[in-house]
Structures are given as C-alpha cells and as structure tokens.
C-alpha atoms as a PDB file:
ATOM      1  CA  UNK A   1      -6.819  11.396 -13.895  1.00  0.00           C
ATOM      2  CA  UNK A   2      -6.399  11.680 -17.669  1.00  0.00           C
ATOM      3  CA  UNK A   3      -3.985  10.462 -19.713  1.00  0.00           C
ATOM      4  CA  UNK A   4      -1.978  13.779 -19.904  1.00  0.00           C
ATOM      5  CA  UNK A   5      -1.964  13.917 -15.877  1.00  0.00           C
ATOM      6  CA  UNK A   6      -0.426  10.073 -15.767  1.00  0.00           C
ATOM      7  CA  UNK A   7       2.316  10.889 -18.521  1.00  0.00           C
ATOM      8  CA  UNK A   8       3.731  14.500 -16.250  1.00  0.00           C
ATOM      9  CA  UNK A   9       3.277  11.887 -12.828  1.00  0.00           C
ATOM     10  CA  UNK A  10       5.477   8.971 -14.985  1.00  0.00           C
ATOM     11  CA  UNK A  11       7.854  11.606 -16.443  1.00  0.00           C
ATOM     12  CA  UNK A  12       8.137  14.534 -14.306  1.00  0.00           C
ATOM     13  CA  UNK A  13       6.720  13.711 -10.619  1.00  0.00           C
ATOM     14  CA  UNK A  14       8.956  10.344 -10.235  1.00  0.00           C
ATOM     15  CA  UNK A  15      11.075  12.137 -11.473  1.00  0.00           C
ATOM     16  CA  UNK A  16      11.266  14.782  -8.526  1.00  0.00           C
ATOM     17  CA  UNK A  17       9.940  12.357  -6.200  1.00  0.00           C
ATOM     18  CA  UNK A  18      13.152   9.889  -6.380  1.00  0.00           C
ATOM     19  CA  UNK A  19      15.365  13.136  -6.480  1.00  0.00           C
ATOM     20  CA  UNK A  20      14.629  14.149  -2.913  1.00  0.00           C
ATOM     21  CA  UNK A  21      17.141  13.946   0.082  1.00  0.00           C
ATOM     22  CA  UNK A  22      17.083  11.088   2.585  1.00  0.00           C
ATOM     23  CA  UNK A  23      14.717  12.609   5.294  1.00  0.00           C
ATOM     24  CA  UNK A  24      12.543  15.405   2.550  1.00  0.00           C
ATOM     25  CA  UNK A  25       9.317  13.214   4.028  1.00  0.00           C
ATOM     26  CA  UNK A  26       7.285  16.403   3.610  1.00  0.00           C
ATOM     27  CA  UNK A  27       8.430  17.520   0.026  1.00  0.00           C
ATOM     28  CA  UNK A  28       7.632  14.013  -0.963  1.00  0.00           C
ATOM     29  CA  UNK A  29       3.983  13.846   0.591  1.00  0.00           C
ATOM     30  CA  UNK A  30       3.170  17.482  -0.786  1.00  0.00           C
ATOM     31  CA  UNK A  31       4.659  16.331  -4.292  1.00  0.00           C
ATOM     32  CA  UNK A  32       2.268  13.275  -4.285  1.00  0.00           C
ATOM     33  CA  UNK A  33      -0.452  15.321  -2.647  1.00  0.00           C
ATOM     34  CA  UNK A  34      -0.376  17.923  -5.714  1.00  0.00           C
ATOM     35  CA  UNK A  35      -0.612  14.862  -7.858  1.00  0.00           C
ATOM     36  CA  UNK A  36      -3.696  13.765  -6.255  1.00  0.00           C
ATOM     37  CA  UNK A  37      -2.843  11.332  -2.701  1.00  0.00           C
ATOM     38  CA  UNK A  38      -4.727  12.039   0.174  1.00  0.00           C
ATOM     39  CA  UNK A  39      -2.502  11.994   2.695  1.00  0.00           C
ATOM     40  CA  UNK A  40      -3.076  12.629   6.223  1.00  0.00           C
ATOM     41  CA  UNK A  41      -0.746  14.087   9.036  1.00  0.00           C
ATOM     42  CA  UNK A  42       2.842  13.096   9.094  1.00  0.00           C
ATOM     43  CA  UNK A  43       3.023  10.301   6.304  1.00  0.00           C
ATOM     44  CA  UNK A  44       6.764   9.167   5.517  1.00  0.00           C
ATOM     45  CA  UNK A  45       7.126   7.542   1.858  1.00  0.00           C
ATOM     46  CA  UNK A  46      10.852   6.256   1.484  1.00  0.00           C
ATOM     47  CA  UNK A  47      12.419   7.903  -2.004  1.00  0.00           C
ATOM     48  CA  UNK A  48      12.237   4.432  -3.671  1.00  0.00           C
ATOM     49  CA  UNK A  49       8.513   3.724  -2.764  1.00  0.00           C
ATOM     50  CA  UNK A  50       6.871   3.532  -6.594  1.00  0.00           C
ATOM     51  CA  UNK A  51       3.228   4.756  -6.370  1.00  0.00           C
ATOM     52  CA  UNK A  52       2.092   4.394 -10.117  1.00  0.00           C
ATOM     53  CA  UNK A  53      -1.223   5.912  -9.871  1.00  0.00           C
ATOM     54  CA  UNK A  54      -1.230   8.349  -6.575  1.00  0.00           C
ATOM     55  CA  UNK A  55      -4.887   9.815  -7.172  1.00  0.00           C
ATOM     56  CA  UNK A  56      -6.162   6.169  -6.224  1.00  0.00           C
ATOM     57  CA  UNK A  57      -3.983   6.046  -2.845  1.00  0.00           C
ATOM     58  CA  UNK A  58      -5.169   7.396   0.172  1.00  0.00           C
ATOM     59  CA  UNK A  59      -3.169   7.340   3.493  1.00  0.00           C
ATOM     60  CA  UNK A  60      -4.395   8.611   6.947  1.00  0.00           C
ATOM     61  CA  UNK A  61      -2.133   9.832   9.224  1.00  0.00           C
ATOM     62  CA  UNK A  62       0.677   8.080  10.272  1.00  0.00           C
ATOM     63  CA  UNK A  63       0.994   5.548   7.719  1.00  0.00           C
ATOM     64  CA  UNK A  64       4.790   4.655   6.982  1.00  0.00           C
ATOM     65  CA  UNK A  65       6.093   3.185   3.232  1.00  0.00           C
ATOM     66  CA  UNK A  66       9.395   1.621   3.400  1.00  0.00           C
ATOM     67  CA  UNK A  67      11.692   1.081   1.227  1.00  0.00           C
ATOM     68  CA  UNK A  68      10.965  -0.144  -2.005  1.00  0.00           C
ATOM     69  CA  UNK A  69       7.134  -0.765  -1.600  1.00  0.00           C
ATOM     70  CA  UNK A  70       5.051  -1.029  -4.463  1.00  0.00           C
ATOM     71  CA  UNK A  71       1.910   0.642  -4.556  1.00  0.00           C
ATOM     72  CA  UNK A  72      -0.108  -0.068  -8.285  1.00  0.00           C
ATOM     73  CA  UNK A  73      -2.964   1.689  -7.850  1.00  0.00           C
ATOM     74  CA  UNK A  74      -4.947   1.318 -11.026  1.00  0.00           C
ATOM     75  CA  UNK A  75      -7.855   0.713  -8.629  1.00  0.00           C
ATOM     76  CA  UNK A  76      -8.177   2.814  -5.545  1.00  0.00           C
ATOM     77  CA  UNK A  77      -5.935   1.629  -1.903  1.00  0.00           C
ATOM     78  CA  UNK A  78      -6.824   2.800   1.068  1.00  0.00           C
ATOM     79  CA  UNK A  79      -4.796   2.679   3.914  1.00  0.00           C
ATOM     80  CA  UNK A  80      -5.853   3.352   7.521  1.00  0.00           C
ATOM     81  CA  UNK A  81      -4.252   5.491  10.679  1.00  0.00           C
ATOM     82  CA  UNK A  82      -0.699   4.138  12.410  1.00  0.00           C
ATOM     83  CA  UNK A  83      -0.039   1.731   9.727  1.00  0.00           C
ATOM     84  CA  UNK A  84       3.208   0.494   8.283  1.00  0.00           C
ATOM     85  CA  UNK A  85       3.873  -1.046   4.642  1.00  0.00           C
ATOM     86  CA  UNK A  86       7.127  -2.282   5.312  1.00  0.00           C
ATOM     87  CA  UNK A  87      10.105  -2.172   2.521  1.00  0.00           C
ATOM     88  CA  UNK A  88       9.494  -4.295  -0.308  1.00  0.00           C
ATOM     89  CA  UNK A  89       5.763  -5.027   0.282  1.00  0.00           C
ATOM     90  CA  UNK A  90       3.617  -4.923  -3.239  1.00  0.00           C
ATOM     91  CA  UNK A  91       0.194  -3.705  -3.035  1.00  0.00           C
ATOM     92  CA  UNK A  92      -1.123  -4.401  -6.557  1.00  0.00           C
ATOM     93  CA  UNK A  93      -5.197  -3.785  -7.745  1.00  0.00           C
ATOM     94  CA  UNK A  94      -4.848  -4.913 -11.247  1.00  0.00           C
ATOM     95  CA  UNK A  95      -3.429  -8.355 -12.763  1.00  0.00           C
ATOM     96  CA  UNK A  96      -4.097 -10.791 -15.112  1.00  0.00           C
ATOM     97  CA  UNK A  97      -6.134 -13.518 -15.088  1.00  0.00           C
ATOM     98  CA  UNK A  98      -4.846 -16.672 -16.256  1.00  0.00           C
ATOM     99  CA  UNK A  99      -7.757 -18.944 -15.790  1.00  0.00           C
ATOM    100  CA  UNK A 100      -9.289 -17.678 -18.696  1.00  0.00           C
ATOM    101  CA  UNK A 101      -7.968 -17.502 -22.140  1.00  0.00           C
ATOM    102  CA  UNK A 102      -7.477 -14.350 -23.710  1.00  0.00           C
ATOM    103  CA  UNK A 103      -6.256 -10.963 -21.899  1.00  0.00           C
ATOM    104  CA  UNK A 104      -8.440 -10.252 -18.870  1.00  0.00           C
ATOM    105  CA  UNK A 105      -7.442  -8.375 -15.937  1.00  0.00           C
ATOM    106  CA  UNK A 106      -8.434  -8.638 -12.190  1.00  0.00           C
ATOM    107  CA  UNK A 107      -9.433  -5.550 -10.523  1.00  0.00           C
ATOM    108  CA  UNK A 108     -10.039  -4.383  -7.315  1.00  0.00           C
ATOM    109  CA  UNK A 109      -9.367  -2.147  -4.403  1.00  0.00           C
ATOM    110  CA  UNK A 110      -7.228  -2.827  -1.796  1.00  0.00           C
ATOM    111  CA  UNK A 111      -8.615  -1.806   1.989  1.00  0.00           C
ATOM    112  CA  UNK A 112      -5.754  -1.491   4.918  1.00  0.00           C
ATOM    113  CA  UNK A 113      -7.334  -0.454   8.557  1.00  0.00           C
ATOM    114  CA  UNK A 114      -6.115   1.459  11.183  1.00  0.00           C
ATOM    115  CA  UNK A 115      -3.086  -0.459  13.102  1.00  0.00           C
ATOM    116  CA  UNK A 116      -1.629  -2.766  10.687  1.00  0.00           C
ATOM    117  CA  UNK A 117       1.464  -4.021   9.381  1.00  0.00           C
ATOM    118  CA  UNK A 118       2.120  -5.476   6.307  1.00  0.00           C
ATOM    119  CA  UNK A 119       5.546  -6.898   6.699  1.00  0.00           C
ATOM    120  CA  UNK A 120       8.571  -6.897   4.054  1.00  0.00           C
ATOM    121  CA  UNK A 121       7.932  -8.621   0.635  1.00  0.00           C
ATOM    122  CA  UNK A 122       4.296  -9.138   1.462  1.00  0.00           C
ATOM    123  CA  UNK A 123       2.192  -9.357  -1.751  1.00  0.00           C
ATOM    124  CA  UNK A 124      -1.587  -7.945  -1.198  1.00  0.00           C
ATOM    125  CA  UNK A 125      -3.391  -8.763  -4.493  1.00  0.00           C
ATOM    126  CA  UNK A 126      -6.698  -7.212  -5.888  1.00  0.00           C
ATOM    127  CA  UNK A 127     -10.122  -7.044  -3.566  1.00  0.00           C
ATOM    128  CA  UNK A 128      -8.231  -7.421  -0.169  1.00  0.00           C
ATOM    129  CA  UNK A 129      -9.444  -6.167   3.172  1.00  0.00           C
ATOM    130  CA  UNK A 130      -7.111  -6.011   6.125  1.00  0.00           C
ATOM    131  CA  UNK A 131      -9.362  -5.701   9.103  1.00  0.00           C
ATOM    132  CA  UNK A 132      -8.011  -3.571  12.096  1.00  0.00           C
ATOM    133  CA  UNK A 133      -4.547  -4.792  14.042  1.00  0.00           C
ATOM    134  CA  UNK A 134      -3.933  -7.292  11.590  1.00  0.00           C
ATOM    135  CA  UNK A 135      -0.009  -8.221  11.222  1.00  0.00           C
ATOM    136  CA  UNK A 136       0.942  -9.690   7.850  1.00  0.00           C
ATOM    137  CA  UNK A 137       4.008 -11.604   7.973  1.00  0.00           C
ATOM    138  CA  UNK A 138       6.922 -11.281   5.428  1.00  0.00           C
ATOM    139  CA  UNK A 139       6.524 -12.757   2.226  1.00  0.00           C
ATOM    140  CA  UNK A 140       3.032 -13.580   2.935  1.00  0.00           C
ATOM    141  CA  UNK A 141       0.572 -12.780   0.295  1.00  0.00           C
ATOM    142  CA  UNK A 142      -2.877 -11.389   0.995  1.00  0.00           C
ATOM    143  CA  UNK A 143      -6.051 -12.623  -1.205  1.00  0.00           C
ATOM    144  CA  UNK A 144      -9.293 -11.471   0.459  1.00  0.00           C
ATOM    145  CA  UNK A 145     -10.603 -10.541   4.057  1.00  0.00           C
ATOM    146  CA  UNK A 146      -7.896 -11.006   6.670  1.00  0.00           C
ATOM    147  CA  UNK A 147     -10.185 -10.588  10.320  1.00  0.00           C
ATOM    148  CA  UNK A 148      -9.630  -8.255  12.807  1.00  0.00           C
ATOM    149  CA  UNK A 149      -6.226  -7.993  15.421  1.00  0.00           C
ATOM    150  CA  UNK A 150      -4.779 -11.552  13.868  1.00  0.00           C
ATOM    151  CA  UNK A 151      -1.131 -12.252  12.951  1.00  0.00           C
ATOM    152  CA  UNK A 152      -1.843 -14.098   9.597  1.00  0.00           C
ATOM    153  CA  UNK A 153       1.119 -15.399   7.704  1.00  0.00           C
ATOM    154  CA  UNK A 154       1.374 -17.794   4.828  1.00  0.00           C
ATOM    155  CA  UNK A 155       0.484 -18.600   1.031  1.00  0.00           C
ATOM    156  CA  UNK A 156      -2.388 -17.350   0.737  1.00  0.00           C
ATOM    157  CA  UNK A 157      -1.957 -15.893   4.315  1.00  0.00           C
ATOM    158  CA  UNK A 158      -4.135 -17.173   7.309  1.00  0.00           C
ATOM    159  CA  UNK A 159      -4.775 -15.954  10.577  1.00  0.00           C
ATOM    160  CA  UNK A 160      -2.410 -17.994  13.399  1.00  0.00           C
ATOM    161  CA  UNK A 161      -2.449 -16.394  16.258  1.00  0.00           C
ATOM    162  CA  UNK A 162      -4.154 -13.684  18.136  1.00  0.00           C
ATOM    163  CA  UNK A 163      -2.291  -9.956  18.146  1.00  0.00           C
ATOM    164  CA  UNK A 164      -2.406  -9.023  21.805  1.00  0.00           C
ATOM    165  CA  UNK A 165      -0.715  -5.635  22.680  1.00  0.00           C
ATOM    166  CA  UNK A 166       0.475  -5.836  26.130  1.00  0.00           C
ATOM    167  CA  UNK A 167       0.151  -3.009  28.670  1.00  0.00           C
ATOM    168  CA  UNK A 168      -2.535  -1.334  26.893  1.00  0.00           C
ATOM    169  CA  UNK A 169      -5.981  -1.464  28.472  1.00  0.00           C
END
C-alpha cells in the first residue's frame, strides 16, 4: 500500500478500530478487511490488537487475536485455520540487526499453520514457520521452523513434548 494508504490506516482506521464496543468482532474484521486483511470466516481481533500494516496479514477462518497482540507486518504474516494468538503475543517481520554496524534491518515473513497456539507474551521474530498443531508456550520466542504437532517452549523455543489431542481419531 502507498504511503497515503498507511497514513489514513495510522490516523483514521486505528482510530475507528480501537473505538469499537467490546464484542463489534465483525465491524472490526470488515474495517481491517477494507484496509486490505484477508480475513476468513468468523475472525475475532480484541480492540487493543495493533496490526500496523493489515494488507500484509492474512487470517483464515477462525483465527482468534487477544488482547494486546502485536502484529508488525512490514513483511507479509500468514496465519492458518483454528488458530489462536493469545493476548500479548508480538509477531514482528522487521528488526534490526545488531551484528552488523550501521542500520540494517531483518526481514521476513512470518508463517502460522492451521491449529496452533501461540501463547501470551510469545515473541515470533522475522522468517518463522510454525508447522501444524504446534503450541508455543508463554513468553517463548520463536526464531525459525518450529515442526509439526510439538509443544515447544523456551529461549529460542524448542520442541519438548509431543501435542496429542485426546479423543480425536
């Protein structure tokens, strides 16, 4: 989006977007969809989500922000069916890189598959994949490929266990 399109999201759209009652789940999605999310069925974002960048984002359906999750989305995220990015979490595709002198930025885009859940005040930095089923514990923080139906926790977080869903066949 140009620059014009970021200054009305920034000024006007976060504006409106913060603004919104409690429960307005679907003025919020359509207000983010207008500004370029693709969002499928029956996405909840909490009023103090901050998405700075919404034409990167997409969510499928189902996919739940709490409350105040951080999406920077100078790169695009994409987030997969039935997931949850739980209050707090920051999913962030641009930072600086301080192994080199000078100012030079990381980039990347963040992948989330279907069935995950990227628990409170979990930190998922540039060129992450979350494989399918994977449970990120709180206050991990995510750097690269995290493999499929794992509960990873930890700094940078590793898989520990298996995720087993019992009763389902």
């Amino acid at each position: 989006m140009n620059r014009f399109g970021n200054m009305l999201w920034q000024t006007v759209g976060q504006t409106l977007f913060m603004c919104t009652p409690h429960n307005a789940y679907a003025y919020r999605t359509s207000l983010l969809k207008l500004f370029g999310m693709q969002c499928g069925r029956r996405v909840r974002v909490r009023r103090s989500v901050r998405i700075d960048q919404p034409w990167n984002v997409t969510a499928d359906d189902l996919v739940i922000f709490g409350e105040g999750a951080i999406v920077h989305a100078g790169e695009p995220v994409r987030i997969g069916k039935r997931c949850v990015v739980s209050q707090y979490a920051m999913l962030i595709t641009v930072v600086g890189d301080t192994a080199t002198a000078g100012c030079t930025e990381i980039r990347g885009s963040i992948t989330i598959e279907d069935d995950c859940w990227v628990a409170a005040d979990v930190l998922v930095l540039p060129n992450s994949h979350i494989e399918s089923g994977v449970v990120v514990g709180a206050r991990s923080f995510v750097d690269g490929r995290l493999p499929k139906w794992k509960i990873c926790i930890g700094e940078p977080a590793e898989p520990r266990t298996e995720r087993v869903l019992h009763g389902i066949q």
